[in-house]
C-alpha atoms as a PDB file:
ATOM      1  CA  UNK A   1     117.557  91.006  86.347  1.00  0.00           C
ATOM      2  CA  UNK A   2     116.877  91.345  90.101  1.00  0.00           C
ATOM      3  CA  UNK A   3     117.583  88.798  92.488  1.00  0.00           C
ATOM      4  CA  UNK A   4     115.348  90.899  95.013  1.00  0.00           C
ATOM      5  CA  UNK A   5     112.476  92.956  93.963  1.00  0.00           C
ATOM      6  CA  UNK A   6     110.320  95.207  97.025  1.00  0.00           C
ATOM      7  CA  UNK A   7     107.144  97.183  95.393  1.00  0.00           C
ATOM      8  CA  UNK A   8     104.892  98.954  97.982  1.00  0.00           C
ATOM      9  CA  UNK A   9     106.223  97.804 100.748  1.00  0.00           C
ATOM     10  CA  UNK A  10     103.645  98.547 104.200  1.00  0.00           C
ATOM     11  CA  UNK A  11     104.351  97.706 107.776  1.00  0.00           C
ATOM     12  CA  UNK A  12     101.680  98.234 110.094  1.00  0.00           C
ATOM     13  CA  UNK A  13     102.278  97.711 114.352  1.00  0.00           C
ATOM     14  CA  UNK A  14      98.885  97.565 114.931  1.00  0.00           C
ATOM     15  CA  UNK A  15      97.081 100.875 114.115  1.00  0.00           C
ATOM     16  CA  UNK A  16     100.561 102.346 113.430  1.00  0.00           C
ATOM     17  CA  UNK A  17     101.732 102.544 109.564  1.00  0.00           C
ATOM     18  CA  UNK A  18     105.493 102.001 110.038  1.00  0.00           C
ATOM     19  CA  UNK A  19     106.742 101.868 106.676  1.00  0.00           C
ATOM     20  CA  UNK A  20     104.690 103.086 103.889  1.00  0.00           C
ATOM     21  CA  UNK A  21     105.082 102.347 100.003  1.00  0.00           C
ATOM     22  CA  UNK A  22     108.750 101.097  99.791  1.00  0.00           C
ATOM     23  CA  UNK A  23     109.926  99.846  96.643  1.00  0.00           C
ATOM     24  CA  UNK A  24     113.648  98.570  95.826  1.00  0.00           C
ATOM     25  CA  UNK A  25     115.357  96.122  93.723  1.00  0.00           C
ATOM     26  CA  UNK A  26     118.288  94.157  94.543  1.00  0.00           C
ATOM     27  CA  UNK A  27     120.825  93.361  91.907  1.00  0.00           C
ATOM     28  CA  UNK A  28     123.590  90.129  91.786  1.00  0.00           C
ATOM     29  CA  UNK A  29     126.194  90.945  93.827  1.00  0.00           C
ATOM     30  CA  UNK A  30     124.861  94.451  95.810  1.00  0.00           C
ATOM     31  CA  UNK A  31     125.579  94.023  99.093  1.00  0.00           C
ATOM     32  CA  UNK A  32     122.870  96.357 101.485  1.00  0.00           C
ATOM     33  CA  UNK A  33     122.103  97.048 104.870  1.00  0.00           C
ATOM     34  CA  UNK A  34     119.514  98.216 107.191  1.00  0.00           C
ATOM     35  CA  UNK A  35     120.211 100.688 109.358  1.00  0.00           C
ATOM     36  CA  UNK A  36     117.844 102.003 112.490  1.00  0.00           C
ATOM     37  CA  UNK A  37     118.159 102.404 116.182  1.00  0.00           C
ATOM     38  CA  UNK A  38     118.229  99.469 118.518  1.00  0.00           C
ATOM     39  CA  UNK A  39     114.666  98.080 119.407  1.00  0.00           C
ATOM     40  CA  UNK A  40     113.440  99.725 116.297  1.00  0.00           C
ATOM     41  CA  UNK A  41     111.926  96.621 114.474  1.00  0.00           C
ATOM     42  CA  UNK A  42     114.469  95.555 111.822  1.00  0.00           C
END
C-alpha cells in the first residue's frame, strides 16, 4: 500500500502549465527527492 499516491498532477503559474499529468506513488520507507534549478518553484 502507498503511503503517498500523485495521479494527474497540474501546476499552472498563471496562464503557464508547469507540470502536466504527473502521477507517482510513494511506498513505506522510499526515500525521494526533487531536483530543479534554484528559483524554479519546488
Amino acid at each position: 500500500m502507498s503511503m503517498l499516491s500523485i495521479k494527474d498532477l497540474q501546476v499552472y503559474y498563471g496562464a503557464i502549465n508547469a507540470i502536466k499529468g504527473i502521477s507517482f506513488d510513494v511506498e513505506q520507507g522510499e526515500i525521494i527527492a526533487l531536483i530543479g534549478a534554484n528559483g524554479a518553484g519546488k
